[in-house]
Protein backbone atom coordinates (compact mmCIF):
# COMPACT_ATOMS: atom_id res chain seq x y z
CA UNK A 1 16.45 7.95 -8.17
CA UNK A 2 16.80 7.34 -4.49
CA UNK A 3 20.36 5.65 -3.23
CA UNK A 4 18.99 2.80 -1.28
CA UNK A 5 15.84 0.45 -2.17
CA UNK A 6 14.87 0.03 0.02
CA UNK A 7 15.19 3.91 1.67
CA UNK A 8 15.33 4.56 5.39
CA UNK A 9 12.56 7.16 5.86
CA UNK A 10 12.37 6.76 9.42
CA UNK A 11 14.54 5.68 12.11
CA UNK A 12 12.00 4.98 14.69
CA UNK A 13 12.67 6.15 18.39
CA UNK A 14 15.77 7.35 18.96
CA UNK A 15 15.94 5.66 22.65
CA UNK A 16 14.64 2.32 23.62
CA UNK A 17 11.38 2.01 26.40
CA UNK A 18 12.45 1.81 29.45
CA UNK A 19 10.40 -0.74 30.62
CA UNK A 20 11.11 -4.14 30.38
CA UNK A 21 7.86 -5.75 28.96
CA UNK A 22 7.75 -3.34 25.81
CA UNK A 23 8.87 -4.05 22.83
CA UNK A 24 10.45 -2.45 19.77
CA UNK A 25 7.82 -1.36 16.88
CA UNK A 26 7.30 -3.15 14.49
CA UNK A 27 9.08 -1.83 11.42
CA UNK A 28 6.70 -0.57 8.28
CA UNK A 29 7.54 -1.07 4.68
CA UNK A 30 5.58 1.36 2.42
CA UNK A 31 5.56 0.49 -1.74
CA UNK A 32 5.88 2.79 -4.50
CA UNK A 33 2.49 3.99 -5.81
CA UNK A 34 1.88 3.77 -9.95
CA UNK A 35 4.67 6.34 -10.29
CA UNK A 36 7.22 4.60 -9.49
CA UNK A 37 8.35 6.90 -6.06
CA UNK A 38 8.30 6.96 -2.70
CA UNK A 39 8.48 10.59 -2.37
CA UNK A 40 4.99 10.84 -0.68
CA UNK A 41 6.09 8.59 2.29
CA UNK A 42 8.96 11.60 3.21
CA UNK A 43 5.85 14.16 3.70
CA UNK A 44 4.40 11.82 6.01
CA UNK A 45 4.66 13.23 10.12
CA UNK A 46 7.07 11.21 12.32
CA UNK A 47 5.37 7.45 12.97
CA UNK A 48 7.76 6.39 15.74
CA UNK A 49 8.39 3.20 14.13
CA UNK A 50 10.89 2.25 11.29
CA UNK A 51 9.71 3.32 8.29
CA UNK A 52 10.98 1.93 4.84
CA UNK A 53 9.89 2.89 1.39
CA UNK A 54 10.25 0.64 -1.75
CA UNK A 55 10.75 2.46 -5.29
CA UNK A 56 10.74 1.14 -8.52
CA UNK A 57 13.64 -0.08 -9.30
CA UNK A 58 13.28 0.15 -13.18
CA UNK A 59 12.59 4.07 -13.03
CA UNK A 60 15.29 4.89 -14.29
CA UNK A 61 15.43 2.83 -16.90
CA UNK A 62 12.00 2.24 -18.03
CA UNK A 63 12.92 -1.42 -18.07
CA UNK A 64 9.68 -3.76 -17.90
CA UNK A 65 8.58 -6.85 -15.61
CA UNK A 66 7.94 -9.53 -17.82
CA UNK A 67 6.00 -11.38 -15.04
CA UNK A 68 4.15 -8.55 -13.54
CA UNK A 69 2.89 -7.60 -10.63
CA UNK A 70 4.25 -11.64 -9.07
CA UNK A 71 7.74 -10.94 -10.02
CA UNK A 72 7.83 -7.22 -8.43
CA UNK A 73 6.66 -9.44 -5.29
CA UNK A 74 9.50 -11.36 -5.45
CA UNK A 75 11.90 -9.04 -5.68
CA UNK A 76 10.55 -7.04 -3.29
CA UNK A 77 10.30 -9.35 -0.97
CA UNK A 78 14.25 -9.46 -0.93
CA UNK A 79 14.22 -5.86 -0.79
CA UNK A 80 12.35 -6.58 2.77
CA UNK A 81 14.52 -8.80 3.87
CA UNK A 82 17.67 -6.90 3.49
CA UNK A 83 16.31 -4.49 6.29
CA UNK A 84 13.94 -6.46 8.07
CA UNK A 85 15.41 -10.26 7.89
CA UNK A 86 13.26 -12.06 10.50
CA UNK A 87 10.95 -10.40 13.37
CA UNK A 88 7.13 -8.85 13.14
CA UNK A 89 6.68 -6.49 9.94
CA UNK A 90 3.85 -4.20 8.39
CA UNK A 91 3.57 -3.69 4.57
CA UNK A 92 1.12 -1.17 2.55
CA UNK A 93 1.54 1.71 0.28
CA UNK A 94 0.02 4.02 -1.50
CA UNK A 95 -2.97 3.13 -4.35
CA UNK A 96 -0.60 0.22 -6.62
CA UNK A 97 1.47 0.02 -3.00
CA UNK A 98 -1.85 -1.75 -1.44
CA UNK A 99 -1.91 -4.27 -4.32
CA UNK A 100 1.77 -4.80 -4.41
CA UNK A 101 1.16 -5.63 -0.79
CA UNK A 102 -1.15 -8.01 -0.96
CA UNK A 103 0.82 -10.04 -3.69
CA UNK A 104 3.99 -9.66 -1.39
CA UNK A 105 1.62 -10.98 1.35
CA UNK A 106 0.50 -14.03 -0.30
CA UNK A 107 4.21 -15.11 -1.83
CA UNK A 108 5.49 -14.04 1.73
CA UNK A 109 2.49 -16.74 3.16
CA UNK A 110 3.77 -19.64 1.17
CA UNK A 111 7.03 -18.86 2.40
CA UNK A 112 5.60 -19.08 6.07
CA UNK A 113 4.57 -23.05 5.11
CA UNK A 114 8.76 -23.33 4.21
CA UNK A 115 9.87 -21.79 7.54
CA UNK A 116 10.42 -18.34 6.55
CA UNK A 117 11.60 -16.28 9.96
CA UNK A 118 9.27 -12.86 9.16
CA UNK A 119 5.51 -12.64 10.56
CA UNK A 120 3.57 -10.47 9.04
CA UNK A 121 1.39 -9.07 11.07
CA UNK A 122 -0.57 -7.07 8.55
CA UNK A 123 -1.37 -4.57 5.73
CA UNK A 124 -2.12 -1.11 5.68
CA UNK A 125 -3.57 -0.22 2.30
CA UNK A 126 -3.66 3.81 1.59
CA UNK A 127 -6.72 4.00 -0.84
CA UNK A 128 -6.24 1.07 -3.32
CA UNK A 129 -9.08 0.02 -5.43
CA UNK A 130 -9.50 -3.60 -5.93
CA UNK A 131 -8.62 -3.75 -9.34
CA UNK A 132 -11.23 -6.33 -10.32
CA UNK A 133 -13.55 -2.73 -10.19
CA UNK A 134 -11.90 -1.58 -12.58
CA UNK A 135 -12.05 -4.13 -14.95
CA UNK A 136 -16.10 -4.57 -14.34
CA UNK A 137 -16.27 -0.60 -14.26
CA UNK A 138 -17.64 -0.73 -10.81
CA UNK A 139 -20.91 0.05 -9.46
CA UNK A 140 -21.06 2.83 -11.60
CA UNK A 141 -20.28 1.52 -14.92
CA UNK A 142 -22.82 3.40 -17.10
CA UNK A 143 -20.22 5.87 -16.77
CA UNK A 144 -17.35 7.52 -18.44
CA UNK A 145 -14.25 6.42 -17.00
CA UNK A 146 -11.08 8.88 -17.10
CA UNK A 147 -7.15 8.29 -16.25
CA UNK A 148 -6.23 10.87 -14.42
CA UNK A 149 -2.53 11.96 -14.89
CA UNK A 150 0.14 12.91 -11.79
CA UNK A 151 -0.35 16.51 -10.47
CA UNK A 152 2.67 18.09 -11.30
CA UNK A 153 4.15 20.73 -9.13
CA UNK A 154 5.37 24.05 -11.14
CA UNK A 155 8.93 23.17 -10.82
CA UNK A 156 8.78 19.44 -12.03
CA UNK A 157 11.27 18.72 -14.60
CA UNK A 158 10.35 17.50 -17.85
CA UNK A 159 12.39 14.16 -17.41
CA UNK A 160 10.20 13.33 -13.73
CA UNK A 161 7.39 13.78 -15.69
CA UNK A 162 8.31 11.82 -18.51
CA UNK A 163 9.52 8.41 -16.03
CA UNK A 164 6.57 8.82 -13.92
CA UNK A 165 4.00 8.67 -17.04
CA UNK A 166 6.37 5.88 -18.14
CA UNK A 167 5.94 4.26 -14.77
CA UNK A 168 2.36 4.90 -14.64
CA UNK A 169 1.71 3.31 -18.15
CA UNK A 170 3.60 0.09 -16.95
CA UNK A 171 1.61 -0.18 -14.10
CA UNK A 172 -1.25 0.00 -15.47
CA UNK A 173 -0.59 -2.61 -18.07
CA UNK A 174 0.77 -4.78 -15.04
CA UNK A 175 -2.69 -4.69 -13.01
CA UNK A 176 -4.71 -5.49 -16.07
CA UNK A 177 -3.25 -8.82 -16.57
CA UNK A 178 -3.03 -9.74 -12.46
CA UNK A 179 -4.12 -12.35 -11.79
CA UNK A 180 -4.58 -11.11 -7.40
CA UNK A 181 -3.73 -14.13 -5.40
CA UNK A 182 -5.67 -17.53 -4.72
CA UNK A 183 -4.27 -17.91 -1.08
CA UNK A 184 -5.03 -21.43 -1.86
CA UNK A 185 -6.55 -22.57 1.69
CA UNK A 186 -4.26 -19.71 3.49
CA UNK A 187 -5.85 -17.34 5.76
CA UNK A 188 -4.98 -13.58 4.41
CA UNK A 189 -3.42 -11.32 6.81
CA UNK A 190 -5.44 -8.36 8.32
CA UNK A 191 -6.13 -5.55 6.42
CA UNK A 192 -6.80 -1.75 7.24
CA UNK A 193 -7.97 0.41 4.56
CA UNK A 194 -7.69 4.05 4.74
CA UNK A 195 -10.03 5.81 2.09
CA UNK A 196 -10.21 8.97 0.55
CA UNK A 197 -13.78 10.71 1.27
CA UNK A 198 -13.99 12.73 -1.73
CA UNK A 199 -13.57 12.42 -5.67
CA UNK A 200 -10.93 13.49 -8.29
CA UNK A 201 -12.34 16.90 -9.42
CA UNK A 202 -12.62 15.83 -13.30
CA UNK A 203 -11.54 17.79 -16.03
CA UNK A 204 -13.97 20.43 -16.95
CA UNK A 205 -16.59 18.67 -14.61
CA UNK A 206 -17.85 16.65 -17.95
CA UNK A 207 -21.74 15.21 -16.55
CA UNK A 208 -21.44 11.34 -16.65
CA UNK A 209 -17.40 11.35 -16.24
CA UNK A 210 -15.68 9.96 -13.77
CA UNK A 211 -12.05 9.04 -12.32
CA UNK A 212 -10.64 5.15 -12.46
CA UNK A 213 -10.14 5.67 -9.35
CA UNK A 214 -13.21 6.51 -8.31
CA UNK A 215 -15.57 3.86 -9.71
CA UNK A 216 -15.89 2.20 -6.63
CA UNK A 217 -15.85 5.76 -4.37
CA UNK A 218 -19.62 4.93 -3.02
CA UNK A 219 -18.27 1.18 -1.89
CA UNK A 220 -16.79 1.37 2.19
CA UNK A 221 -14.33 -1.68 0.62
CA UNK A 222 -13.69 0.15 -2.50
CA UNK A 223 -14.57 -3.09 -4.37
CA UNK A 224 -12.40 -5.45 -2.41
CA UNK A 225 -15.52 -7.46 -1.20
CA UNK A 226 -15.89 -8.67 -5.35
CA UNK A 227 -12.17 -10.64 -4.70
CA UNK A 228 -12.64 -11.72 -1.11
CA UNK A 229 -15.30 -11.51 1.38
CA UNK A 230 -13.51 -10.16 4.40
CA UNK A 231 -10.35 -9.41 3.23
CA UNK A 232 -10.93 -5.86 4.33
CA UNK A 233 -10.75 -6.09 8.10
CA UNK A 234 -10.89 -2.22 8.74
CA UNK A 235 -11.80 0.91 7.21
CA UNK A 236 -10.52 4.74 8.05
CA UNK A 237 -11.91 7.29 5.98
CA UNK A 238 -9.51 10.12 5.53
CA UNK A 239 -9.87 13.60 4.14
CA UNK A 240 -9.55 14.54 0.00
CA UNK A 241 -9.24 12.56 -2.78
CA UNK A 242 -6.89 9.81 -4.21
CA UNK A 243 -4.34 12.53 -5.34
CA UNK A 244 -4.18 14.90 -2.63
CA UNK A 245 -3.49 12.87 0.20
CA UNK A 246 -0.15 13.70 0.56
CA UNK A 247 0.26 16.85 -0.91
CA UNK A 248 -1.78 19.28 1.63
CA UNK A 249 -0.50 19.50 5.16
CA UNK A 250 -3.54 18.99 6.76
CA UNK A 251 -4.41 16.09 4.93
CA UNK A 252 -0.35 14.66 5.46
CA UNK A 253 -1.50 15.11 9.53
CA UNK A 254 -4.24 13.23 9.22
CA UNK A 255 -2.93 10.25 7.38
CA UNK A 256 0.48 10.01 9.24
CA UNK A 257 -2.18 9.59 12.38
CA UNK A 258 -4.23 7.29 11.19
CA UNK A 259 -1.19 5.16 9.67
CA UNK A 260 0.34 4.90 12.75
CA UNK A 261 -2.94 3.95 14.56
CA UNK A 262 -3.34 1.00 12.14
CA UNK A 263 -0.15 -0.18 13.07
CA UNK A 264 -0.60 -0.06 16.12
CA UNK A 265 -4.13 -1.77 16.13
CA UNK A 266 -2.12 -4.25 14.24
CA UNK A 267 0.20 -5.16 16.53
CA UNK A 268 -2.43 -5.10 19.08
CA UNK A 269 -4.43 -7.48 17.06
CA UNK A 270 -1.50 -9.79 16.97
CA UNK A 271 -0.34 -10.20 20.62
CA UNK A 272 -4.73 -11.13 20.85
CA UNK A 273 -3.79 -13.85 18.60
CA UNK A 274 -0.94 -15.03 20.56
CA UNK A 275 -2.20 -14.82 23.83
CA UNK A 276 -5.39 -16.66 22.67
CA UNK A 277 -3.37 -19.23 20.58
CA UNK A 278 -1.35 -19.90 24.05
CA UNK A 279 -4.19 -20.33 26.14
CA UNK A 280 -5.81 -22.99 23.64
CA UNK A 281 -2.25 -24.86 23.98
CA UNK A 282 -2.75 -25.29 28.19
């Protein structure tokens, strides 16, 4: 589907800062949602950062991960490290991108203990629901829960439609038998959720049916507090619903904005760290 995995969306600033105590941004790795594409990522406004975008490689091919959601991680970490190979780095994505970043987070954490040379300075999560919701059907449980399906545009060819569904109906198998990481006595990195405001019109606005997506809609974490206390170190809310944030414009401007102030109150949030982490060491 796309060339490169991962894809160069972004270049970043053409021309380095002039001044001499600024430095580069810190380059952003978006994952595929449950589709399988990064497509969404190439609406988004220019970030003035790197930006990368991870598809699924088994698209194509339908081809399964017998290990789930951990062995995407793995790969993907590789993925990461062909473009970004040591240095500061931001991860996130779209819906399954959030919770493919958090298990990329916690194998990339372990690798920290072995001497790994990338610091991850955080995760921007684009309306992922903690999947444990899901499972307990959320705060609104007495409910009829729906799938929704991809919007398709009106000149989608049959085959997209037919990989995406595919990819979809892997990724949802995937999630249900995740088992979301332990972090075993490892401090998670910060995380900035940006949340949809609204909810997935239903078909035929059935009373008492909702959207998966949705079951959590009412919760600022979107369920994340039921998996860790705190994980969730920010929250954005952003205009429409789970499937319309990237396909109106004024939506796209919103979201590229808000994206790129995460990152940056990342990066902020890390040279805090550092300077307080140098101080305690005088």
């Amino acid at each position: 589907m796309f060339p490169d995995n991962p894809s160069l969306i972004q270049t970043g600033p053409s021309s380095p800062s002039s001044s001499l105590w600024s430095k580069p941004p810190t380059p952003l790795v978006l994952i595929h949602d449950g589709g399988g594409t990064i497509f969404s990522y190439y609406c988004l406004n220019e970030l003035d950062r790197p930006l990368h975008g991870i598809s699924n490689p088994h698209y194509d091919s339908g081809e399964p991960f017998p290990g789930g959601i951990p062995e995407m991680a793995r790969l993907y970490i590789e993925y990461i490290k062909s473009v970004v190979p040591r240095g500061n780095l931001i991860i996130g994505g779209w819906s399954l991108g959030g919770l493919l970043s958090l298990e990329v987070a916690s194998q990339l954490a372990k690798e920290e203990e072995d001497g790994s040379q990338l610091n991850l300075l955080g995760i921007v999560m684009i309306d992922s629901v903690c999947p444990l919701a899901w499972r307990r059907g959320g705060s609104e449980g007495f409910l009829k829960i729906i799938r929704n399906g991809a919007a398709w545009g009106p000149h989608t060819k049959e085959e997209t439609k037919r990989k995406v569904t595919r990819c979809f109906s892997e990724s949802s198998r995937m999630v249900g038998e995740w088992e979301l990481p332990s972090w075993e006595g490892r401090k998670p990195p910060p995380v900035i959720l940006l949340r949809a405001k609204d909810k997935v019109p239903v078909p035929g606005e059935v009373e008492g049916t909702i959207s998966r997506v949705d079951v959590c809609r009412e919760d600022k974490h979107l369920g994340w507090d039921g998996y860790r206390k705190g994980l969730i170190t920010k929250v954005v809310d952003i205009p429409g619903h789970h499937f319309n944030i990237f396909s109106e414009m004024e939506h796209v401007d919103v979201v590229t904005e808000e994206i790129g102030r995460a990152c940056g109150e990342l990066e902020g949030w890390h040279v805090r760290r550092f300077v307080s982490w140098g101080e305690e060491k005088r």
